[in-house]
PDB file of N, CA and C in Angstrom:
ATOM      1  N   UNK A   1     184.050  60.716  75.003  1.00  0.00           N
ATOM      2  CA  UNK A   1     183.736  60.672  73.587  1.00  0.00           C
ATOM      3  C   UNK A   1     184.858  61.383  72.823  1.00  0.00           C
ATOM      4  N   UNK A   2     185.037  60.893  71.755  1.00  0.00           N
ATOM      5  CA  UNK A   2     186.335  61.296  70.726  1.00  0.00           C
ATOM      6  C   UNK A   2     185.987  62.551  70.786  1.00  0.00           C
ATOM      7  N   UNK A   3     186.769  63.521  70.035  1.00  0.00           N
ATOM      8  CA  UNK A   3     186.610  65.042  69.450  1.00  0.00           C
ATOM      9  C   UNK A   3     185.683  65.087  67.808  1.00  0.00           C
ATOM     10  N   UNK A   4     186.291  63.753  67.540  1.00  0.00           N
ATOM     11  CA  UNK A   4     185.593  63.460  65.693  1.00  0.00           C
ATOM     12  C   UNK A   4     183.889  63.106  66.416  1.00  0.00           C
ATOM     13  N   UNK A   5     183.642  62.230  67.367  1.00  0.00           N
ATOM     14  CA  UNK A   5     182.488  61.563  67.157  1.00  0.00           C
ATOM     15  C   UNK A   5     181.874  62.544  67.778  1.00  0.00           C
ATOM     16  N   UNK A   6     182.103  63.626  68.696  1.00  0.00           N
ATOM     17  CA  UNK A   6     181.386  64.908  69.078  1.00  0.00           C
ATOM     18  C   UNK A   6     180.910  65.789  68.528  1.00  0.00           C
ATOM     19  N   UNK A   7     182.325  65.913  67.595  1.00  0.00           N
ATOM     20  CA  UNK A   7     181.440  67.041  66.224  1.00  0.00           C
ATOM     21  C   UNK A   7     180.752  66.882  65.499  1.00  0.00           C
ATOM     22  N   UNK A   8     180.834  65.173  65.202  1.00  0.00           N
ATOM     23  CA  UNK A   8     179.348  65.021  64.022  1.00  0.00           C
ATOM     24  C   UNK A   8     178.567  64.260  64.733  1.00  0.00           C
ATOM     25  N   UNK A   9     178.228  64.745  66.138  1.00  0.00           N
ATOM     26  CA  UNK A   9     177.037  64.171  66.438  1.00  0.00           C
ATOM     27  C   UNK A   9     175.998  66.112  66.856  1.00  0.00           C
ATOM     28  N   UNK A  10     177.339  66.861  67.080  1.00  0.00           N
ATOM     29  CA  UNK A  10     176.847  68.216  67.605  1.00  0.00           C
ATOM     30  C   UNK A  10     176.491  68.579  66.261  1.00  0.00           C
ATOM     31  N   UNK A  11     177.017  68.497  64.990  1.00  0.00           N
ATOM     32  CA  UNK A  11     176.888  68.676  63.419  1.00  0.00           C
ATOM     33  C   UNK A  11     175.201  67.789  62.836  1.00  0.00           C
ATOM     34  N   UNK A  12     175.092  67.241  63.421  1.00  0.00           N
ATOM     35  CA  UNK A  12     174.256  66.029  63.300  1.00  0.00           C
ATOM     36  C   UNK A  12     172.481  67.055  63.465  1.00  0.00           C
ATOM     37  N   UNK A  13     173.265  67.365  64.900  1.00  0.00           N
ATOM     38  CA  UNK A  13     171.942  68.484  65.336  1.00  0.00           C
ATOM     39  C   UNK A  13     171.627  69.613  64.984  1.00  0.00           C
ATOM     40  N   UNK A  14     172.805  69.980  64.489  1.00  0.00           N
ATOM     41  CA  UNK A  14     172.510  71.232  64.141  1.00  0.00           C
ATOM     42  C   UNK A  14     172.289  71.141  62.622  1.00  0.00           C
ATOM     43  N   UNK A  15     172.065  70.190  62.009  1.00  0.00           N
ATOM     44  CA  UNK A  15     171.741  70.021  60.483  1.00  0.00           C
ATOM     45  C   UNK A  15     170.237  70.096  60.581  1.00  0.00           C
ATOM     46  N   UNK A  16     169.576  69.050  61.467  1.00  0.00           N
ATOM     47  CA  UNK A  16     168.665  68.884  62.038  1.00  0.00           C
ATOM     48  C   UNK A  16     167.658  70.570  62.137  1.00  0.00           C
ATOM     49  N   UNK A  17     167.942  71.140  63.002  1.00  0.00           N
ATOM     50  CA  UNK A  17     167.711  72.431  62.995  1.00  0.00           C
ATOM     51  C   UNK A  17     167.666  73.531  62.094  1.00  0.00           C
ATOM     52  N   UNK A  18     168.679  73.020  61.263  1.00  0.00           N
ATOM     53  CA  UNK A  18     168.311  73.549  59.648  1.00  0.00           C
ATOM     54  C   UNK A  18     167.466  72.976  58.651  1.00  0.00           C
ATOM     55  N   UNK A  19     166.805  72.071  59.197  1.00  0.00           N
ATOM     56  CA  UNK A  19     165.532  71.653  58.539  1.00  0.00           C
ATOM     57  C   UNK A  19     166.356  70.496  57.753  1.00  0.00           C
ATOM     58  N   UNK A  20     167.570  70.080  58.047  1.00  0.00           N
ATOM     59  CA  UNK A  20     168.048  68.335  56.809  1.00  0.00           C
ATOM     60  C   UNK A  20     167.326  67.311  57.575  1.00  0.00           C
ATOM     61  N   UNK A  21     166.933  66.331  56.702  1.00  0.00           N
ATOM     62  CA  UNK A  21     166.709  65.028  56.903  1.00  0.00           C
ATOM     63  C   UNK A  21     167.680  64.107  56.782  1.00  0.00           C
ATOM     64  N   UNK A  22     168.076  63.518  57.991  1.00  0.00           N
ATOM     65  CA  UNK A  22     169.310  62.860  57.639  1.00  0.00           C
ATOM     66  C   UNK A  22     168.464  61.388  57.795  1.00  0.00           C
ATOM     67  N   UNK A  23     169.381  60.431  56.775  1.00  0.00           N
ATOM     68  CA  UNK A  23     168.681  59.330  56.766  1.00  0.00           C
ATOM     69  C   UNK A  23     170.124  58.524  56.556  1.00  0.00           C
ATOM     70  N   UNK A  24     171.108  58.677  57.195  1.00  0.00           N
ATOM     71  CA  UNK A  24     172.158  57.874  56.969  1.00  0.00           C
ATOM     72  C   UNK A  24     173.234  59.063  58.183  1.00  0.00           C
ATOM     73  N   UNK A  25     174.352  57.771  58.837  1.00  0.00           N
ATOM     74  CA  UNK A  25     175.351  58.244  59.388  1.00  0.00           C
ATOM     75  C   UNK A  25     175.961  57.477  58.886  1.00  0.00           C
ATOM     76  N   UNK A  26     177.869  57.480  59.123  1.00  0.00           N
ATOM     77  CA  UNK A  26     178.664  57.070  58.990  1.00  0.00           C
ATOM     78  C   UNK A  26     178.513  55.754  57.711  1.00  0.00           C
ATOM     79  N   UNK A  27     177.878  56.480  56.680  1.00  0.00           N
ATOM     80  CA  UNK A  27     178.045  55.173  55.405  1.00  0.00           C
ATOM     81  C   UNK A  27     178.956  54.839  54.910  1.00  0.00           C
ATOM     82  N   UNK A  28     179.149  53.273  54.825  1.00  0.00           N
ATOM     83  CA  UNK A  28     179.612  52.773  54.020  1.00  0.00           C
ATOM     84  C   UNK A  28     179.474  52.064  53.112  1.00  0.00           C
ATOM     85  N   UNK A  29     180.053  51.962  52.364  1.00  0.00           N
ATOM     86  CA  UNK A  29     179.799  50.948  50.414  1.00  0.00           C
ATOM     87  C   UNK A  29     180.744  49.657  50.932  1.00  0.00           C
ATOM     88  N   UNK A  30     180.971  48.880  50.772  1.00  0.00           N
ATOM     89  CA  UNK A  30     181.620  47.430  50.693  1.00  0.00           C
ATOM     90  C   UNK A  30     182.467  47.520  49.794  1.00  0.00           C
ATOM     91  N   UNK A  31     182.519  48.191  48.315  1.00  0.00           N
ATOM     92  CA  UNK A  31     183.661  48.166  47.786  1.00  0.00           C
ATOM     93  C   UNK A  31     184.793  49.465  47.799  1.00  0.00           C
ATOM     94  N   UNK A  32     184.130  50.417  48.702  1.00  0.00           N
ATOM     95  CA  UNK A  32     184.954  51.436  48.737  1.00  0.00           C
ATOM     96  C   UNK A  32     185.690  51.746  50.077  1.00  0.00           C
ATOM     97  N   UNK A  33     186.789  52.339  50.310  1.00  0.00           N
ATOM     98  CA  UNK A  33     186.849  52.596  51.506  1.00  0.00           C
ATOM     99  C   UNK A  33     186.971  53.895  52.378  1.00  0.00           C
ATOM    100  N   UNK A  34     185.972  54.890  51.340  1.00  0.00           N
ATOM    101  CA  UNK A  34     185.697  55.748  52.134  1.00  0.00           C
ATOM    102  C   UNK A  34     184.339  55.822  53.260  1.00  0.00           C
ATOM    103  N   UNK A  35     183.935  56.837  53.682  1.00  0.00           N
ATOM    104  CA  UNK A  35     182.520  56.837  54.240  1.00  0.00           C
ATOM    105  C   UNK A  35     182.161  57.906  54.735  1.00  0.00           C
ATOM    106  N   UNK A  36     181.180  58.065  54.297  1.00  0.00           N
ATOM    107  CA  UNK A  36     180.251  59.401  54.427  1.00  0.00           C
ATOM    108  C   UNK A  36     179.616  59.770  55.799  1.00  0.00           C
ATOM    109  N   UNK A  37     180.016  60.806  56.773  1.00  0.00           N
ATOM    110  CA  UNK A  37     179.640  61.312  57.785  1.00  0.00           C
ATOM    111  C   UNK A  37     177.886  61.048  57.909  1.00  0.00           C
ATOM    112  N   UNK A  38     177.523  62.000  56.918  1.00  0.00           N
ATOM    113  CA  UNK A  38     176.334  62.016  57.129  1.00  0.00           C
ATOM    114  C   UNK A  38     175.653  61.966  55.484  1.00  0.00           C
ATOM    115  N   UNK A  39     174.042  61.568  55.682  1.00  0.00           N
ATOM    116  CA  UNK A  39     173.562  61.802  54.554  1.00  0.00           C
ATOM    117  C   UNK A  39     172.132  62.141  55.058  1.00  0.00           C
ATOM    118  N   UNK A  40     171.984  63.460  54.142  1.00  0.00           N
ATOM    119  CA  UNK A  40     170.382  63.544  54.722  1.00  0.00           C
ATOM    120  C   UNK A  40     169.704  64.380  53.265  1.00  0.00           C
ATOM    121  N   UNK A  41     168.659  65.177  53.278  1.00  0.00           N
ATOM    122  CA  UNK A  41     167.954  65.620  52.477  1.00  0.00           C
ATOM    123  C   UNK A  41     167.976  67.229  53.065  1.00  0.00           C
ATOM    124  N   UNK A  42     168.138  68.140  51.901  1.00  0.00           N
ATOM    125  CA  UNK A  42     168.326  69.734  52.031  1.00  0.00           C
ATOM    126  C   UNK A  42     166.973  70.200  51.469  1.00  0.00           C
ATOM    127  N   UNK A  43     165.650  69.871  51.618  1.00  0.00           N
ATOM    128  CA  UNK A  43     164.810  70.400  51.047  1.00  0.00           C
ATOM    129  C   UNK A  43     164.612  69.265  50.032  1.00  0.00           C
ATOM    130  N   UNK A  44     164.514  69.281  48.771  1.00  0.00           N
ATOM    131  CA  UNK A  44     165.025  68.371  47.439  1.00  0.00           C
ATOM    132  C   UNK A  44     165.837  68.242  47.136  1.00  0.00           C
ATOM    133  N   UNK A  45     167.007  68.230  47.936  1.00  0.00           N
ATOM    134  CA  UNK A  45     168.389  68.227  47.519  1.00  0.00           C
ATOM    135  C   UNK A  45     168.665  66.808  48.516  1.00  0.00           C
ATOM    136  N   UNK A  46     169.366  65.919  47.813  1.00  0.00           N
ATOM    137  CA  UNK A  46     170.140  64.970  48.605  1.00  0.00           C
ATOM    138  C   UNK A  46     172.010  65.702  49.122  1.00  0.00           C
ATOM    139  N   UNK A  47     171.901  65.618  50.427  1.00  0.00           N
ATOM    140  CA  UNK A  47     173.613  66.145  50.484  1.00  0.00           C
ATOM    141  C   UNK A  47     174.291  64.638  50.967  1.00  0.00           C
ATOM    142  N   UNK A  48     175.289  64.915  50.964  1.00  0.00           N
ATOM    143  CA  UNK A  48     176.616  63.597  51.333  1.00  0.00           C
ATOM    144  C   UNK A  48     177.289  64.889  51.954  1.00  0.00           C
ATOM    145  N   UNK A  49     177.694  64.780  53.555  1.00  0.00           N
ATOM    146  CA  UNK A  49     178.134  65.541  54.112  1.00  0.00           C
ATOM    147  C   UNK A  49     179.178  65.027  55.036  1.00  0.00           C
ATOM    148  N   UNK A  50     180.722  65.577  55.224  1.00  0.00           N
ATOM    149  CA  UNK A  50     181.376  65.684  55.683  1.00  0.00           C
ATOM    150  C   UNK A  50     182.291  66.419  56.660  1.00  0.00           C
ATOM    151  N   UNK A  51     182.164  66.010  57.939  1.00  0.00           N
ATOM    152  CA  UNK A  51     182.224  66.453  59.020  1.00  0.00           C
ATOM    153  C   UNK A  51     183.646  66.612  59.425  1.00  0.00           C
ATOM    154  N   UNK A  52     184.658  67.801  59.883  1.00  0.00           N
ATOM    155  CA  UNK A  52     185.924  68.239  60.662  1.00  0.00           C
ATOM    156  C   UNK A  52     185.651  68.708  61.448  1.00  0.00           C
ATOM    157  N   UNK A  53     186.773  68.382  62.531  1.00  0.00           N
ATOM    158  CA  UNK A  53     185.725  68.809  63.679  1.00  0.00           C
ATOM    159  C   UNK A  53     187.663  69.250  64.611  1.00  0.00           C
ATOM    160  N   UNK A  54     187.745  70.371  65.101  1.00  0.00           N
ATOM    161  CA  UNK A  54     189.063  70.971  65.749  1.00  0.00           C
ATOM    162  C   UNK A  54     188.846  71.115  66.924  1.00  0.00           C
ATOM    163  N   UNK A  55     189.866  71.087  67.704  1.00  0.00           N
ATOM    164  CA  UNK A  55     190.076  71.871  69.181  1.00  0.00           C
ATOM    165  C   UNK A  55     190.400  72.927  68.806  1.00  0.00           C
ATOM    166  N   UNK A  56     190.701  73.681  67.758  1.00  0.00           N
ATOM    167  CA  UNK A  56     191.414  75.285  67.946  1.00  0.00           C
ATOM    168  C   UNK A  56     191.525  75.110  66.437  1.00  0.00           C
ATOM    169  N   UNK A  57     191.207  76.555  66.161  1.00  0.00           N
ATOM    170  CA  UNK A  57     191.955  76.967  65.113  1.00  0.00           C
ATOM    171  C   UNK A  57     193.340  76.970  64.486  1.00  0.00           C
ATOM    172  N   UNK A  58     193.866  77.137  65.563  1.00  0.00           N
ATOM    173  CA  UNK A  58     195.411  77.377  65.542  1.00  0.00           C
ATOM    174  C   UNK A  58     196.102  76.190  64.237  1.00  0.00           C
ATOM    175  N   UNK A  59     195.511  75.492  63.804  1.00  0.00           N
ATOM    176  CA  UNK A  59     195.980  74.541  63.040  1.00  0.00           C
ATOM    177  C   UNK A  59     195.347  74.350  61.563  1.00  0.00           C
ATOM    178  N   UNK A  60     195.575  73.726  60.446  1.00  0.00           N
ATOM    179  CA  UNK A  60     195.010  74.250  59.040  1.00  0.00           C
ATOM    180  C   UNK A  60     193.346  73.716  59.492  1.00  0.00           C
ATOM    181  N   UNK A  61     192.513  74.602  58.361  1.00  0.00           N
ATOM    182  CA  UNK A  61     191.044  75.160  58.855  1.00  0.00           C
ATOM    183  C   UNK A  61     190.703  73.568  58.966  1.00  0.00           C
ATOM    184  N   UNK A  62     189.116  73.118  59.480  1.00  0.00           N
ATOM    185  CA  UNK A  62     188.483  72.019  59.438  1.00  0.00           C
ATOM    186  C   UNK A  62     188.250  71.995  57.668  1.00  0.00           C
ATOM    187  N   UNK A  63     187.755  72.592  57.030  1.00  0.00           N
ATOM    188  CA  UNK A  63     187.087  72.483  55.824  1.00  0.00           C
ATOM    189  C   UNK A  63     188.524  71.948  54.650  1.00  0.00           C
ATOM    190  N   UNK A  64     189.620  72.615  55.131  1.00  0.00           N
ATOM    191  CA  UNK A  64     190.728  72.306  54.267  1.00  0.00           C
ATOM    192  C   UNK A  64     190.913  70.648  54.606  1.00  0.00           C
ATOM    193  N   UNK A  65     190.956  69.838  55.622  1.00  0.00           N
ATOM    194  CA  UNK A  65     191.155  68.776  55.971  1.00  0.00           C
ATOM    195  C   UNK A  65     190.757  67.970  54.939  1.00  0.00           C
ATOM    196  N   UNK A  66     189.759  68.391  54.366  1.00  0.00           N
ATOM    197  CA  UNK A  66     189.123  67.511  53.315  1.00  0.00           C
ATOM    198  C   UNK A  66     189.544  67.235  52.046  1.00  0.00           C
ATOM    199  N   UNK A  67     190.910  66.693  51.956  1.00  0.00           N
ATOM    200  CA  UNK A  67     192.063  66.754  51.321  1.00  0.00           C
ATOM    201  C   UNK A  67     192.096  66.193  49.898  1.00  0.00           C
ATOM    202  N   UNK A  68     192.856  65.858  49.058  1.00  0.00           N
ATOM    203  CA  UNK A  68     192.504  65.708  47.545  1.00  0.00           C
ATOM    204  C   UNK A  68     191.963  64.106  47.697  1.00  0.00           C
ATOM    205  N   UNK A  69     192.969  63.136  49.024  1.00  0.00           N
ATOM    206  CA  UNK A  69     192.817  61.883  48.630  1.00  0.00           C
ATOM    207  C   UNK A  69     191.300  61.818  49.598  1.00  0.00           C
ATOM    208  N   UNK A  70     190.995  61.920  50.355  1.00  0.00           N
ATOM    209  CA  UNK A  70     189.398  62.091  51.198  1.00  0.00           C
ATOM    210  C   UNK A  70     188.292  62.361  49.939  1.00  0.00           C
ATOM    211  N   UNK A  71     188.345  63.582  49.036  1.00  0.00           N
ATOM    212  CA  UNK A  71     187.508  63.788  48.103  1.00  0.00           C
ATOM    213  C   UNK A  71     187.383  62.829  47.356  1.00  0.00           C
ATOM    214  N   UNK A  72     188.519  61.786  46.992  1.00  0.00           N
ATOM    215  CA  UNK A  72     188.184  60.734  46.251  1.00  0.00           C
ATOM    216  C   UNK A  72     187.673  59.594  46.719  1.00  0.00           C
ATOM    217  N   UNK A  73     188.096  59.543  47.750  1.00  0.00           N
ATOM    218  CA  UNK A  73     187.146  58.490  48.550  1.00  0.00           C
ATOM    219  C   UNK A  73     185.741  58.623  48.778  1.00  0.00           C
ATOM    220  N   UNK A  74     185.279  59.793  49.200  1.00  0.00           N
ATOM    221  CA  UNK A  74     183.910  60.321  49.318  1.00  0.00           C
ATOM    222  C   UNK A  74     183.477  59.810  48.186  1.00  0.00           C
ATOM    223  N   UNK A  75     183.708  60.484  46.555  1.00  0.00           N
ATOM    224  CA  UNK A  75     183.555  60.504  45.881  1.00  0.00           C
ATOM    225  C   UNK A  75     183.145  59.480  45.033  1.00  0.00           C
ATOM    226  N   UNK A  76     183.929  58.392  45.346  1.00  0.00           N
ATOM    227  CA  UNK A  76     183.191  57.020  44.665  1.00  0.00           C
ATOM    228  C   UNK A  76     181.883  56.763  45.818  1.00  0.00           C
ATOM    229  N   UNK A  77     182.059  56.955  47.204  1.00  0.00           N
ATOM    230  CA  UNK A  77     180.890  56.273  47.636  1.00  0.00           C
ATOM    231  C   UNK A  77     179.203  56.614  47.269  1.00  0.00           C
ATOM    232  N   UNK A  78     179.627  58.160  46.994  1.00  0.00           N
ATOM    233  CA  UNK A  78     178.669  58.913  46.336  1.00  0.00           C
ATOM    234  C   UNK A  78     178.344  58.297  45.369  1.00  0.00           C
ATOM    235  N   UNK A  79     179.579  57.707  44.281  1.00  0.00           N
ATOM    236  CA  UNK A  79     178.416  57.326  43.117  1.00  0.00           C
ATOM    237  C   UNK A  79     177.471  56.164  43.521  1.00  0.00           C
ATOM    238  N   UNK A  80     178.201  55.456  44.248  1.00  0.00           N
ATOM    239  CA  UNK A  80     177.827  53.538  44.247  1.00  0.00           C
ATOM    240  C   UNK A  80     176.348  54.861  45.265  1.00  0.00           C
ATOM    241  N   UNK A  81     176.086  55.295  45.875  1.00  0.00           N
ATOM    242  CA  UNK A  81     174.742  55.674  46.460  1.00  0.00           C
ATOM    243  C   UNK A  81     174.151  55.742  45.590  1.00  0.00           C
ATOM    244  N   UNK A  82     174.020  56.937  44.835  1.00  0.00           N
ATOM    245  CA  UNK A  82     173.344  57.725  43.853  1.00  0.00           C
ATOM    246  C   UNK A  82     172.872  56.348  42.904  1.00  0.00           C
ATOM    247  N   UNK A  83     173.790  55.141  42.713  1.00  0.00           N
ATOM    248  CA  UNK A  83     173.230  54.418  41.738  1.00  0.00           C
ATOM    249  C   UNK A  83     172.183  53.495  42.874  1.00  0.00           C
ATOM    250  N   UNK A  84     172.345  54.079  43.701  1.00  0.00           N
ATOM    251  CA  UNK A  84     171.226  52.983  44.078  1.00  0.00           C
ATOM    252  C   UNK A  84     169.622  53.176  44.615  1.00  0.00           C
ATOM    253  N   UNK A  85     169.694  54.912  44.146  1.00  0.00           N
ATOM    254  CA  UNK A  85     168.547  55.791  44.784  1.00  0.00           C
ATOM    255  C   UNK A  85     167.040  55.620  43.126  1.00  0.00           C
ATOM    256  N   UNK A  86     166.517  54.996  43.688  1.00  0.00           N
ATOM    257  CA  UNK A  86     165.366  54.602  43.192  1.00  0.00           C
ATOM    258  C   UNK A  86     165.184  55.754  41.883  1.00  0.00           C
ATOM    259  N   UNK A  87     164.965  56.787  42.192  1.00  0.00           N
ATOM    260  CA  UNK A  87     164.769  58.031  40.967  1.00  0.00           C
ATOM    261  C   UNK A  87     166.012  58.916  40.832  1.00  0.00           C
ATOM    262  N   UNK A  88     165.507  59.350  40.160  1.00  0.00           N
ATOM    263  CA  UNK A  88     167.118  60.801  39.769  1.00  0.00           C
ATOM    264  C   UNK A  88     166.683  62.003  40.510  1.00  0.00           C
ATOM    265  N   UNK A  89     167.711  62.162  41.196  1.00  0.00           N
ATOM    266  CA  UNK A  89     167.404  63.396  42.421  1.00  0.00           C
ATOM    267  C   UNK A  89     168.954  64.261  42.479  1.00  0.00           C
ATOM    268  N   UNK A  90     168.704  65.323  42.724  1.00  0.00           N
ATOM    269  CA  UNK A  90     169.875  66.304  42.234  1.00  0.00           C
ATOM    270  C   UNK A  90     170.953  66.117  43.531  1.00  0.00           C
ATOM    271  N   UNK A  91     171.521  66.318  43.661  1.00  0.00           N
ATOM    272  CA  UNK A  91     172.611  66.209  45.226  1.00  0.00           C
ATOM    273  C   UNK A  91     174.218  67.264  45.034  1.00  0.00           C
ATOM    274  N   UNK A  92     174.625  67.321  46.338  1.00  0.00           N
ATOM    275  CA  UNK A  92     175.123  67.987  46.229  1.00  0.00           C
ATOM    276  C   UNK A  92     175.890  67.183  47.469  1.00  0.00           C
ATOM    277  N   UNK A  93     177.734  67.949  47.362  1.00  0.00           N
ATOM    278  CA  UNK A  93     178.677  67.544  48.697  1.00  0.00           C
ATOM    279  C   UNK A  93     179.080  68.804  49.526  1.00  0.00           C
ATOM    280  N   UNK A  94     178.194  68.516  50.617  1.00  0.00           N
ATOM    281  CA  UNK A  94     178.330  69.888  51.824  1.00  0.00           C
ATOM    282  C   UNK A  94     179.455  69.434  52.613  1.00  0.00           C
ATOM    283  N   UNK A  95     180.083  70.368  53.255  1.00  0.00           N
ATOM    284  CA  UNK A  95     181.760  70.120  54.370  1.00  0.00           C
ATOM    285  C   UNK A  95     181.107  71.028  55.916  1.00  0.00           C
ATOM    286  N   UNK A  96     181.171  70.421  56.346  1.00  0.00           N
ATOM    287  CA  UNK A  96     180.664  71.011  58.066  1.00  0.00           C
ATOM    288  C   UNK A  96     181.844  71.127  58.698  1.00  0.00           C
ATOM    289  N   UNK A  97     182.505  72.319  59.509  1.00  0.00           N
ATOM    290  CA  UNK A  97     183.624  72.612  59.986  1.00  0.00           C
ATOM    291  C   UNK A  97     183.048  72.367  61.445  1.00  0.00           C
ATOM    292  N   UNK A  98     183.562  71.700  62.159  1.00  0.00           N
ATOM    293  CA  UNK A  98     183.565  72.109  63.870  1.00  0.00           C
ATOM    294  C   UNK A  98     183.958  72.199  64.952  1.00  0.00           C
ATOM    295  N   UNK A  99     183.837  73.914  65.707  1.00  0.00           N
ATOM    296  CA  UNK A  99     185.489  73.953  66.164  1.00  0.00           C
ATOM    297  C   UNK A  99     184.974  73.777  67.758  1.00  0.00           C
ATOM    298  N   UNK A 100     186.087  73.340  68.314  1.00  0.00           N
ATOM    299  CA  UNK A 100     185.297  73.917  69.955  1.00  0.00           C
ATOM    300  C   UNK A 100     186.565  74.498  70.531  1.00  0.00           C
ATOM    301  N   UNK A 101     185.963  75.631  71.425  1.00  0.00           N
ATOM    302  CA  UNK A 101     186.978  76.211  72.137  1.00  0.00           C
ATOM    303  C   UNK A 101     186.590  76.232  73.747  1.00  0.00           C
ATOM    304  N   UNK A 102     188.223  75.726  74.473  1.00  0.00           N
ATOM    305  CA  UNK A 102     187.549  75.131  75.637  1.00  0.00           C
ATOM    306  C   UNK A 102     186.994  76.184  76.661  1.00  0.00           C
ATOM    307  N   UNK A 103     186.757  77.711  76.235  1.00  0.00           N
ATOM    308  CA  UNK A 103     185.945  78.368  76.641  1.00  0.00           C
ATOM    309  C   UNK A 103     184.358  78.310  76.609  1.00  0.00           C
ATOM    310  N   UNK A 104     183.812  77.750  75.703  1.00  0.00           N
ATOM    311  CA  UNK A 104     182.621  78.133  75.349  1.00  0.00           C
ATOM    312  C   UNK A 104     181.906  76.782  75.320  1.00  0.00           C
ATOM    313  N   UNK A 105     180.995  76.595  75.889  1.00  0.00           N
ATOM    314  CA  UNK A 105     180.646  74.880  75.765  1.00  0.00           C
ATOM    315  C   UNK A 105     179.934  74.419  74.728  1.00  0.00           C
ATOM    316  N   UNK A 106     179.294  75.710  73.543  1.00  0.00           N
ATOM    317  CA  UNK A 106     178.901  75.452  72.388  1.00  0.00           C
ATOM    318  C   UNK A 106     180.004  75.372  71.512  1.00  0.00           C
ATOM    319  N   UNK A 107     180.177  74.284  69.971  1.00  0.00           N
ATOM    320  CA  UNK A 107     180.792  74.489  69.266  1.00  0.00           C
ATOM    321  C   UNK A 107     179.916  75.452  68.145  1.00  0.00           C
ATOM    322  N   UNK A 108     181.211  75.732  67.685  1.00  0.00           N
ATOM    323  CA  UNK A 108     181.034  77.080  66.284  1.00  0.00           C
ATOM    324  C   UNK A 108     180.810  75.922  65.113  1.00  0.00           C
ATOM    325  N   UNK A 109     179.873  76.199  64.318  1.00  0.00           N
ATOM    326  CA  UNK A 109     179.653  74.749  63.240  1.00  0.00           C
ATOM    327  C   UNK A 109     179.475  75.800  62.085  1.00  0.00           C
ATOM    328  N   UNK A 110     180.050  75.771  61.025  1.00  0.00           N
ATOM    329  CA  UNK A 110     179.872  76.117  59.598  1.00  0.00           C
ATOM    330  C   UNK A 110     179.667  75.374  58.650  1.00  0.00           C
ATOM    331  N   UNK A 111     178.289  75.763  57.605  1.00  0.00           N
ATOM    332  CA  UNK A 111     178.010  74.600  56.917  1.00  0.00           C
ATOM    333  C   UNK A 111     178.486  75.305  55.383  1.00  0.00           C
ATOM    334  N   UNK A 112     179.672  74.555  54.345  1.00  0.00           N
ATOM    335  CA  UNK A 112     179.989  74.828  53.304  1.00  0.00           C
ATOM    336  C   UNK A 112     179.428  73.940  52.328  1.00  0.00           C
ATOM    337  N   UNK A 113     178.485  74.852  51.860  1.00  0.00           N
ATOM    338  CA  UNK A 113     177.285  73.388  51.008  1.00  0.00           C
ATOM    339  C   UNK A 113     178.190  73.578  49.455  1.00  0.00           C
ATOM    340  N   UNK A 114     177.763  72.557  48.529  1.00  0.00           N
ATOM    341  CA  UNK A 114     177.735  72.399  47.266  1.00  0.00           C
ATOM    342  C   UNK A 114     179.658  72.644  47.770  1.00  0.00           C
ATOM    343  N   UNK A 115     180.362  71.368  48.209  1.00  0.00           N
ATOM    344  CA  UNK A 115     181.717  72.412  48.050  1.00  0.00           C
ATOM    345  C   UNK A 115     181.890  71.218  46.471  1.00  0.00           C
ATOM    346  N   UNK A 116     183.692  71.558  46.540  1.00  0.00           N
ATOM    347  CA  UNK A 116     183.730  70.691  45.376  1.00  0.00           C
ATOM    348  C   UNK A 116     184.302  69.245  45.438  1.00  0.00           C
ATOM    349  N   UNK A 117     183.901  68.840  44.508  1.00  0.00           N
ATOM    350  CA  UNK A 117     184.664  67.142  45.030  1.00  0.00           C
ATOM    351  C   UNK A 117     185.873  66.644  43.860  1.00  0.00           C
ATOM    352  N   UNK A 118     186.202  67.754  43.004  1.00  0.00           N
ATOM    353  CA  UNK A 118     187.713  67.503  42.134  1.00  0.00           C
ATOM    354  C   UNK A 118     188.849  67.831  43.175  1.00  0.00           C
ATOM    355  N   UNK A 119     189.367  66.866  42.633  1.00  0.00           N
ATOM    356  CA  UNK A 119     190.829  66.670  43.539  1.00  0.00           C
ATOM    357  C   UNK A 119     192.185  67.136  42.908  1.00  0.00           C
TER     358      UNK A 119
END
């Protein structure tokens, strides 16, 4: 299994465990060409969440990855969602970092909720 499709499936679970409802992986819109890791529910909060996922630190952080042109991509898919969610519900864009080190057979997962999506 890739290193990307490991971390947001280990990210996946451990959202899970924090009580999200995820009701979407790897979305996509048809006219956009970004796509959203994950989408689930934070309580009453809808998140659109995006998953980095490292072998090591040693290289710029997972959360920085999420670069000016990525935010814009996210960013439209978010709207074309949001216009298609039956009521008005508040949401927010969370960034999940996840590192593994080939010591430890758990990865380290950090969840950076509400980050920002200006580029």
């Amino acid at each position: 299994m890739r290193i990307g499709s490991r971390g947001e499936e280990d990210a996946y679970f451990q959202l899970r465990k924090f009580g999200y409802v995820i009701v979407a992986r790897n979305f996509r819109y048809v006219r956009c060409h970004g796509e959203i890791d994950l989408i689930g529910w934070d309580g009453d909060v809808l998140c659109f969440i995006e998953v980095k996922t490292r072998a090591t630190h040693d290289v710029k952080t997972a959360e920085a990855a999420v670069d000016r042109h990525k935010r814009r991509e996210v960013a439209k898919v978010i709207r074309e969602y949001v216009r298609a969610v039956p009521r008005l519900c508040q949401w927010r864009f969370d960034i999940v970092s996840v590192y593994y080190d080939g010591c430890n057979p758990h990865p380290q997962i950090e969840i950076f909720r509400n980050a920002s999506l200006a580029s």
